[in-house]
C-alpha atoms as a PDB file:
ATOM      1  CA  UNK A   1      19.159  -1.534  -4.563  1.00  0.00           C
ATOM      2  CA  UNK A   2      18.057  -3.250  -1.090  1.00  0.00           C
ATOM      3  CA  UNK A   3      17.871  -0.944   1.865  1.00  0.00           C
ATOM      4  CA  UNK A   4      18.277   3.093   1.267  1.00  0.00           C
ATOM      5  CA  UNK A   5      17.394   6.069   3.267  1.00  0.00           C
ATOM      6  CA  UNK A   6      15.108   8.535   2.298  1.00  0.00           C
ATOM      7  CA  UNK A   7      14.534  11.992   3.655  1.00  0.00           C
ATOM      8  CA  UNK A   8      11.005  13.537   4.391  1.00  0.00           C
ATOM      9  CA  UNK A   9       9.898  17.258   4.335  1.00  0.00           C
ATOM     10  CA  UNK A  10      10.575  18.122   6.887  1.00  0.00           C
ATOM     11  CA  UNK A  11      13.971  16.652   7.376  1.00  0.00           C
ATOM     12  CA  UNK A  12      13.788  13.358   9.234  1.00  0.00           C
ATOM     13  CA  UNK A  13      15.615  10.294   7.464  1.00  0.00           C
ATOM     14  CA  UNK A  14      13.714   6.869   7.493  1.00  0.00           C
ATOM     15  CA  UNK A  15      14.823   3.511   5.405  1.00  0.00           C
ATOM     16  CA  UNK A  16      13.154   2.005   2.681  1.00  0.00           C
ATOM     17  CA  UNK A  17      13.456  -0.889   0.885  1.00  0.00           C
ATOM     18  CA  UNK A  18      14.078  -0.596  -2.998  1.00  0.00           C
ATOM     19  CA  UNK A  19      14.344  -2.808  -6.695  1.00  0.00           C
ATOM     20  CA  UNK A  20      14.882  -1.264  -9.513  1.00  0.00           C
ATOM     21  CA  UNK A  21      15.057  -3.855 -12.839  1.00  0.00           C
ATOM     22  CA  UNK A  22      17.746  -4.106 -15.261  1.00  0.00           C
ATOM     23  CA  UNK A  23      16.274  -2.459 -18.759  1.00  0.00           C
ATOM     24  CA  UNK A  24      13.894  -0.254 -19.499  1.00  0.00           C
ATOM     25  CA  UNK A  25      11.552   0.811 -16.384  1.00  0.00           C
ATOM     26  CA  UNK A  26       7.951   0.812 -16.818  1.00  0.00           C
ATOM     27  CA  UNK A  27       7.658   3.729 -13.522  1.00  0.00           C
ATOM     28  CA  UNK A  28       7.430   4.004 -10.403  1.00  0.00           C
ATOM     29  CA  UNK A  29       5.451   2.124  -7.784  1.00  0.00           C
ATOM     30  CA  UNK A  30       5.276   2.800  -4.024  1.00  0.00           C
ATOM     31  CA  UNK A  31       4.254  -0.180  -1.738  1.00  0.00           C
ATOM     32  CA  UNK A  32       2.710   0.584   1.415  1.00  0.00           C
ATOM     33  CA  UNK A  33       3.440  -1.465   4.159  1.00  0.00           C
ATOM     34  CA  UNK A  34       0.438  -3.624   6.878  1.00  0.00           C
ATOM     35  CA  UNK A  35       0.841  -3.140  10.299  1.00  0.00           C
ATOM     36  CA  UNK A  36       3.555  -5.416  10.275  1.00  0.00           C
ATOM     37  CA  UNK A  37       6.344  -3.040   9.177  1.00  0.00           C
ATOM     38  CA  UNK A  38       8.434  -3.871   6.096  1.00  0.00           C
ATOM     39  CA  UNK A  39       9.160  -6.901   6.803  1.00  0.00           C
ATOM     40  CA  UNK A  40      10.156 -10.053   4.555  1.00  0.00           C
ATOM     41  CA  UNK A  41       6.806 -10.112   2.540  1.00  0.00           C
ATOM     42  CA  UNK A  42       6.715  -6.690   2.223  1.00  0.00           C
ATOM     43  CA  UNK A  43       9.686  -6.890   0.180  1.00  0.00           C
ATOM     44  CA  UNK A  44       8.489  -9.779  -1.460  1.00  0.00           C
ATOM     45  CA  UNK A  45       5.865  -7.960  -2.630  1.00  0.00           C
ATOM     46  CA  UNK A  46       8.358  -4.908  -3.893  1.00  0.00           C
ATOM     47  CA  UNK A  47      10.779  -7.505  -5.504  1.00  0.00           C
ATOM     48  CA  UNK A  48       7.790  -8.813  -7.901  1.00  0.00           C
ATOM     49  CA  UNK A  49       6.999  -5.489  -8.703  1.00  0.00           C
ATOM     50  CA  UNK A  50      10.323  -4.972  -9.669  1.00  0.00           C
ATOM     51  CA  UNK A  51      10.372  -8.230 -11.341  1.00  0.00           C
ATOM     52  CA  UNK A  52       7.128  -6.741 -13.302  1.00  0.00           C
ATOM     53  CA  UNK A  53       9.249  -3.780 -14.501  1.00  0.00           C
ATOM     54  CA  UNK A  54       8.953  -0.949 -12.344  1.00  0.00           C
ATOM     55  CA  UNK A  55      10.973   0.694  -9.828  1.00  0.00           C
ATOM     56  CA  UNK A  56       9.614  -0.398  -6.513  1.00  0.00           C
ATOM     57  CA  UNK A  57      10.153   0.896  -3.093  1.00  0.00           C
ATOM     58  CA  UNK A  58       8.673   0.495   0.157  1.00  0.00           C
ATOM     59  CA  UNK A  59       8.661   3.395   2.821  1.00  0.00           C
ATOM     60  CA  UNK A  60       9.335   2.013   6.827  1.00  0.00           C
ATOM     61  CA  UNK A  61       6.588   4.519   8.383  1.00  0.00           C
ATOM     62  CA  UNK A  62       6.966   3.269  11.657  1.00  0.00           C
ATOM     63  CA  UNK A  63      10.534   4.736  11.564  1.00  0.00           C
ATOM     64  CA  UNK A  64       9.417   7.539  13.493  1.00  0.00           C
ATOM     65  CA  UNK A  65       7.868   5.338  16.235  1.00  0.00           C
ATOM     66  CA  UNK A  66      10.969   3.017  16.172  1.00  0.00           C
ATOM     67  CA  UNK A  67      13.419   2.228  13.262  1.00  0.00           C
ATOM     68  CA  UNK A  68      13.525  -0.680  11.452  1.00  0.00           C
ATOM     69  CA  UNK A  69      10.026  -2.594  13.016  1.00  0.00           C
ATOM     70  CA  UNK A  70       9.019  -6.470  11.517  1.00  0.00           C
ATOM     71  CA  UNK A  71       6.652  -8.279  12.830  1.00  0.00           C
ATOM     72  CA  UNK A  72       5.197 -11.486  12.070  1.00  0.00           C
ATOM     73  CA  UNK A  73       1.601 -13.020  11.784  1.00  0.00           C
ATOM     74  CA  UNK A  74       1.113 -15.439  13.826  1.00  0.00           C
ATOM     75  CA  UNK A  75       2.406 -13.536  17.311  1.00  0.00           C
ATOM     76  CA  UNK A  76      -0.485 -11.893  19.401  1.00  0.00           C
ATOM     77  CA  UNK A  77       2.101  -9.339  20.574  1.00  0.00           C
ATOM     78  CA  UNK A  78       3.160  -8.225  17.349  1.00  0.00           C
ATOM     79  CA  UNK A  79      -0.098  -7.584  16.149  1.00  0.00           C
ATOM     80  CA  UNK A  80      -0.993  -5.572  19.240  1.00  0.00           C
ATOM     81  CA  UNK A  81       2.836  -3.903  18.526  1.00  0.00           C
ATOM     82  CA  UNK A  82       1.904  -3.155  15.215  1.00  0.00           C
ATOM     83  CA  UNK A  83      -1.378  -1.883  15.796  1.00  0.00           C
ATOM     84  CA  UNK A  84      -0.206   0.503  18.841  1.00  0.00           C
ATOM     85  CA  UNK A  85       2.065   1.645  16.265  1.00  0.00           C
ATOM     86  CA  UNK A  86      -0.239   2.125  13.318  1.00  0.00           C
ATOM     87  CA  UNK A  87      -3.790   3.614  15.083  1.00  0.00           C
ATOM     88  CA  UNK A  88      -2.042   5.083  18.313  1.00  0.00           C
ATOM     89  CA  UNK A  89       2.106   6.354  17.902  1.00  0.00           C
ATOM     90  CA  UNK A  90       1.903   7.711  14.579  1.00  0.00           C
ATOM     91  CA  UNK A  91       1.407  10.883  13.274  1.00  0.00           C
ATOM     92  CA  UNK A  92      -0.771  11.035   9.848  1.00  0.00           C
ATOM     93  CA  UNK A  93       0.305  14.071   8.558  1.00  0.00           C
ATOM     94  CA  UNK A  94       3.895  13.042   9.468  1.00  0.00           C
ATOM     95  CA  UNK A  95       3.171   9.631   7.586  1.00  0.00           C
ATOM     96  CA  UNK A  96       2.065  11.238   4.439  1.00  0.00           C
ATOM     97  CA  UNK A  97       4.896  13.755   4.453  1.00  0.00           C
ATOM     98  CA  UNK A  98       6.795  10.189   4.438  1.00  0.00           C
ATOM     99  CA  UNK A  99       4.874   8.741   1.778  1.00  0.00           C
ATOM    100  CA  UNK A 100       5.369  12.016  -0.360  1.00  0.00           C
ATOM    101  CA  UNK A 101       9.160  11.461   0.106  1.00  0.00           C
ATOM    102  CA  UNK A 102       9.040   7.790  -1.005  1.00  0.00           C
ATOM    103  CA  UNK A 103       7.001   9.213  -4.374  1.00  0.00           C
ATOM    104  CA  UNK A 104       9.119  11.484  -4.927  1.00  0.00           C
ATOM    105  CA  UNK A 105      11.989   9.636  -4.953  1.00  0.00           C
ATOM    106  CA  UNK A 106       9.957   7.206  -7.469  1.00  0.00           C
ATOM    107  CA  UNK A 107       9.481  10.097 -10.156  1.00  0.00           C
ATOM    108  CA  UNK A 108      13.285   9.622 -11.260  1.00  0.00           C
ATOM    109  CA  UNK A 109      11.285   6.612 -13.136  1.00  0.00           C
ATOM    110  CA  UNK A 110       8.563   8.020 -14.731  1.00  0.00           C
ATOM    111  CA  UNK A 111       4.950   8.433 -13.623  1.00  0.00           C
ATOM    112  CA  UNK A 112       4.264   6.593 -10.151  1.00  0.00           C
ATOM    113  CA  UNK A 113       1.733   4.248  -9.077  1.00  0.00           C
ATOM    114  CA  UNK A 114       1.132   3.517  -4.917  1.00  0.00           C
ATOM    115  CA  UNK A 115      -0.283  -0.220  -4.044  1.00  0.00           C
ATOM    116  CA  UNK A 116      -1.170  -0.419  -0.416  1.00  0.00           C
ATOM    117  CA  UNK A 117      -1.876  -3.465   2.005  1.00  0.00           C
ATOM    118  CA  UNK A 118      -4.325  -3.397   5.248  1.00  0.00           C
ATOM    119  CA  UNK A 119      -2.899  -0.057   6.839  1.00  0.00           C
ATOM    120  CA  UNK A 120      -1.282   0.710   3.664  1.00  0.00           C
ATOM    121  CA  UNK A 121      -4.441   0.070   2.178  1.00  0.00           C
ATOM    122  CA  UNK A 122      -5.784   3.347   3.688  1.00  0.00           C
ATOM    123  CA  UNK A 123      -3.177   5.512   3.008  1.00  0.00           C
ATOM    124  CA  UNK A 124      -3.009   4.009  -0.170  1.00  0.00           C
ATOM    125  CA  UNK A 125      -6.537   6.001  -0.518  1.00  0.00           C
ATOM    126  CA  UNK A 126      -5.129   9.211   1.690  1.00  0.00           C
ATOM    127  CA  UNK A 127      -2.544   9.173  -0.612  1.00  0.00           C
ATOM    128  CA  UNK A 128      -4.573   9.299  -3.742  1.00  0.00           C
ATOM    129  CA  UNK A 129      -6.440  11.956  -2.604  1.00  0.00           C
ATOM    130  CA  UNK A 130      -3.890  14.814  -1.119  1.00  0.00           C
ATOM    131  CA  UNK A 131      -0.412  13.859  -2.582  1.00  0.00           C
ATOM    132  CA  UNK A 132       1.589  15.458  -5.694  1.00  0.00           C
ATOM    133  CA  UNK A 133       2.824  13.187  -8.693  1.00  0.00           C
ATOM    134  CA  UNK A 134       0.515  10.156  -7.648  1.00  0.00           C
ATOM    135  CA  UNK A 135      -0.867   8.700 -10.905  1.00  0.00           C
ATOM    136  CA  UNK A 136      -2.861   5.825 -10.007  1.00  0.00           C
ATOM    137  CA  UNK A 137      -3.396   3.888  -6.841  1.00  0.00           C
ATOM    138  CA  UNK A 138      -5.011   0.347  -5.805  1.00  0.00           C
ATOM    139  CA  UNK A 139      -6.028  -0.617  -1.946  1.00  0.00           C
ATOM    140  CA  UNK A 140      -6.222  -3.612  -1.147  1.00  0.00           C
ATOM    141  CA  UNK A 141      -9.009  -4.363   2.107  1.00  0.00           C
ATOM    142  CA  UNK A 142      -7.835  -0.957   3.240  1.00  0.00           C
ATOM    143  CA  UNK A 143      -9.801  -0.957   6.792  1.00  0.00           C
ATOM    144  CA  UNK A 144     -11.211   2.691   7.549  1.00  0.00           C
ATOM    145  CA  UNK A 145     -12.109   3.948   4.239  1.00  0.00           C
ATOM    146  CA  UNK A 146     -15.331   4.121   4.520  1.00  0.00           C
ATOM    147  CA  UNK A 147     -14.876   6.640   7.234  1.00  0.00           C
ATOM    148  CA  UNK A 148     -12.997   8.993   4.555  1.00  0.00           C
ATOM    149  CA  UNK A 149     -14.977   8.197   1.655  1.00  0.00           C
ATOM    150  CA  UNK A 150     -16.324  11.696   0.858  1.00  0.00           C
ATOM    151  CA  UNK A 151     -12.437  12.494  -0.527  1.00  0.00           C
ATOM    152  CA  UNK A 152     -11.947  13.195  -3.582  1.00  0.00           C
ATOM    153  CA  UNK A 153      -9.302  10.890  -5.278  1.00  0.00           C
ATOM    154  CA  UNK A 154      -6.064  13.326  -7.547  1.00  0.00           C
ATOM    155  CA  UNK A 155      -5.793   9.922  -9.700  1.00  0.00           C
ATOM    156  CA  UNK A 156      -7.810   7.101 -10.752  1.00  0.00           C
ATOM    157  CA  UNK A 157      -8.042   4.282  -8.280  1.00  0.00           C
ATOM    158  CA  UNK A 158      -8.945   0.742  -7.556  1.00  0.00           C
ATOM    159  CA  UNK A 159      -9.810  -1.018  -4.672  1.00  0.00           C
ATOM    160  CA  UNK A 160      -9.941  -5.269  -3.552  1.00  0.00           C
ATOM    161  CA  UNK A 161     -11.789  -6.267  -0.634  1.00  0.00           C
ATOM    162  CA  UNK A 162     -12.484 -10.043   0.865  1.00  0.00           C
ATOM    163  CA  UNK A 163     -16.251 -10.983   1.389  1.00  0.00           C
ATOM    164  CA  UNK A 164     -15.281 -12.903   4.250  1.00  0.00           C
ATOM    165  CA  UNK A 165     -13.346  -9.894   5.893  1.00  0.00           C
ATOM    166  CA  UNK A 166     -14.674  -9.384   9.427  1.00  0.00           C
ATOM    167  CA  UNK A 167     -12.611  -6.182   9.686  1.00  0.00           C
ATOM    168  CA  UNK A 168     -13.849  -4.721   6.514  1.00  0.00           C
ATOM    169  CA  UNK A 169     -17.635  -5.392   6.676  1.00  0.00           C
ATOM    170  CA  UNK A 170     -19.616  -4.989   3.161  1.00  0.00           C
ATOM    171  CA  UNK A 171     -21.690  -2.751   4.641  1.00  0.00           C
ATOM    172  CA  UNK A 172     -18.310  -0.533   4.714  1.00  0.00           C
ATOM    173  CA  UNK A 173     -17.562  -1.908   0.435  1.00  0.00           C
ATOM    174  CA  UNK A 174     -21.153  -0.154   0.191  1.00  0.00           C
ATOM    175  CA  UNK A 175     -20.183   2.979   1.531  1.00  0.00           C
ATOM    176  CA  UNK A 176     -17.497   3.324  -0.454  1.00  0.00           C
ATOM    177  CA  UNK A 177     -19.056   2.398  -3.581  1.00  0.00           C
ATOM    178  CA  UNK A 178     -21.526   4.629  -3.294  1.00  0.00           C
ATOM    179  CA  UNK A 179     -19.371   7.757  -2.425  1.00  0.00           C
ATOM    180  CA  UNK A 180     -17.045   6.955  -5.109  1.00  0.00           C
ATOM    181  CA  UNK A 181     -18.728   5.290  -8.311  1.00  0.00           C
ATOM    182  CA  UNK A 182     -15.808   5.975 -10.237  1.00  0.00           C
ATOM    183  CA  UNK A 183     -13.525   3.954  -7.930  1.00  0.00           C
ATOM    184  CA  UNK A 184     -13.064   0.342  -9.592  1.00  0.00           C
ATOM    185  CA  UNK A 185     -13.894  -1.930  -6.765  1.00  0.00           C
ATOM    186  CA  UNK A 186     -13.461  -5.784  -6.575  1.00  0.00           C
ATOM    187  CA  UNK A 187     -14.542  -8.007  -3.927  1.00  0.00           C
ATOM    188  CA  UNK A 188     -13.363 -11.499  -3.667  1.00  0.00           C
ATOM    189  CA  UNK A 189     -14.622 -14.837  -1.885  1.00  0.00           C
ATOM    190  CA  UNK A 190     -11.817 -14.329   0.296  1.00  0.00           C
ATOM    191  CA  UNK A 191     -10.928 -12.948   3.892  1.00  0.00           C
ATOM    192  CA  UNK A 192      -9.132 -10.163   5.470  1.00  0.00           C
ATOM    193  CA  UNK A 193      -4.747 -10.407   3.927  1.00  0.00           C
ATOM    194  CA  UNK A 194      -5.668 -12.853   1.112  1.00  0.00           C
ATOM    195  CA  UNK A 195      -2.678 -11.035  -0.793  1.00  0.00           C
ATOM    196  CA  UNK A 196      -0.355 -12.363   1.840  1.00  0.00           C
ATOM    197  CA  UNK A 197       1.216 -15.713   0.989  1.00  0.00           C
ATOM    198  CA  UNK A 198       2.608 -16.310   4.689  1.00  0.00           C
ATOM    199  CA  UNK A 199      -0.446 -15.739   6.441  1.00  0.00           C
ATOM    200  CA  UNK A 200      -3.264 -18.337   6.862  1.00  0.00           C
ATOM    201  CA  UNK A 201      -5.786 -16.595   5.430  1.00  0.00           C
ATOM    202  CA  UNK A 202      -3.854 -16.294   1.908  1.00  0.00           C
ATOM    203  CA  UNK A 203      -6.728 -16.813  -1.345  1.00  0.00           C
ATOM    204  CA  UNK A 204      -4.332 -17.525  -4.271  1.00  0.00           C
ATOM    205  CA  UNK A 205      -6.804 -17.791  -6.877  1.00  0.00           C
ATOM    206  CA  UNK A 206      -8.600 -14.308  -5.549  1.00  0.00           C
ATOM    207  CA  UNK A 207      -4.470 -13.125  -5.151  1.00  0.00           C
ATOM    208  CA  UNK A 208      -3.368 -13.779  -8.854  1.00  0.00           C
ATOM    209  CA  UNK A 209      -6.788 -12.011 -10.409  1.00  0.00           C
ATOM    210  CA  UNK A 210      -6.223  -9.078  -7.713  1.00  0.00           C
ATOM    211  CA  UNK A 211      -2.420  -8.837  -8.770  1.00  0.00           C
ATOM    212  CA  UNK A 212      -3.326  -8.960 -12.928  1.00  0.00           C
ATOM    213  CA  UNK A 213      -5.503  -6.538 -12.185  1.00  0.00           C
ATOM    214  CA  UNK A 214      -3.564  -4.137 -10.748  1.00  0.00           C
ATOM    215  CA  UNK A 215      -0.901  -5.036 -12.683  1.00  0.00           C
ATOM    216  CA  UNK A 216      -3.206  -3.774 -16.094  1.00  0.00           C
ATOM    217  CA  UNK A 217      -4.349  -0.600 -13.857  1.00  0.00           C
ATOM    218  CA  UNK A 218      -0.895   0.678 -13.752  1.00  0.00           C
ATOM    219  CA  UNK A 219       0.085  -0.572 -17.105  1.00  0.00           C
ATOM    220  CA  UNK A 220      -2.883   1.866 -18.134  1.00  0.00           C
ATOM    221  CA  UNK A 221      -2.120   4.747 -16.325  1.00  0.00           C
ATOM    222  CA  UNK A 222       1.269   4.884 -15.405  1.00  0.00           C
ATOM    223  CA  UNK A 223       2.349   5.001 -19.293  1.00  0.00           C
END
């Protein structure tokens, strides 16, 4: 499918990038984006969902801000873009109205999982707790969960977290655990984006487990 245009709620129209396999589709998955917009990873990472057997699509939240943002990693002034973006320009309830769209739109394929990155990582968790026709969700190192951990997740959900994350401190993992005991968390000898194979601090042994895992969470609950 490649690039599309969704419309929110309340009317505004943002892009997306979308793969849907040949065959028979598993569902629905909705990947949420890091601070880096939907860039080339990002759809990467929705291509090997696709690849995986589900329809996969990727929201651009920062449309609002400004259309069409990717960034890179290694740039000091797109990570201080991004972030402005992310914790300053957006609106939340205007990003989850955004999100909602994107699920929607993923329901034409069955039951619908959302897999979140860094920022996405959080409203990955925001998203499991307020939205409609969200069946399962995994975080990965979400950073400011543990500030929202007293929600109560709709849908089942699993969380992956880096030991070595200086963002995401353990004493944040414990907060969460404790607050949410039926969350499945995971915790890897790895830092802060070890999903992320373009960024230096990519773990590819702690990546694969993470993505089998996830892959068997939705395979459970997205059927």
């Amino acid at each position: 499918m490649g690039q599309i245009d969704l419309k929110a709620g309340d009317g505004f129209e943002f892009g997306a990038y979308a793969s849907v396999p040949a065959g028979n589709v598993k569902g629905g998955i909705v990947v949420l984006q890091e601070i880096f917009g939907v860039n080339p990873h990002m759809r990467s990472v929705v291509d090997a969902y696709a690849a995986e057997g589900y329809a996969a699509i990727a929201p651009q939240i920062f449309d609002r801000v400004e259309r069409d943002v990717e960034l890179g990693y290694t740039d000091q002034d797109d990570f201080n873009k991004g972030l402005k973006i992310a914790f300053e320009d957006m609106e939340m309830p205007n990003t989850l109205m955004d999100i909602q769209a994107a699920v929607d739109a993923m329901t034409e394929y069955g039951k619908v999982g959302v897999v979140g990155y860094c920022f996405g990582g959080l409203l990955t968790w925001l998203s499991a707790c307020t939205m409609n026709s969200v069946s399962a969700a995994v975080s990965y190192y979400g950073g400011g969960i543990s500030g929202e951990a007293s929600r109560a997740p709709l849908c089942p959900v699993m969380m992956h977290f880096g030991d070595k994350d200086a963002h995401i401190p353990l004493a944040d993992v414990d907060i969460i655990k404790s607050a949410q005991p039926d969350v499945d968390i995971f915790v890897y000898n790895a830092d802060h984006g070890f999903n992320c194979d373009v960024r230096a601090s990519y773990d590819e042994k702690s990546a694969i487990t993470a993505k089998a895992r996830s892959l068997e969470f939705f395979a459970t609950h997205l059927v």
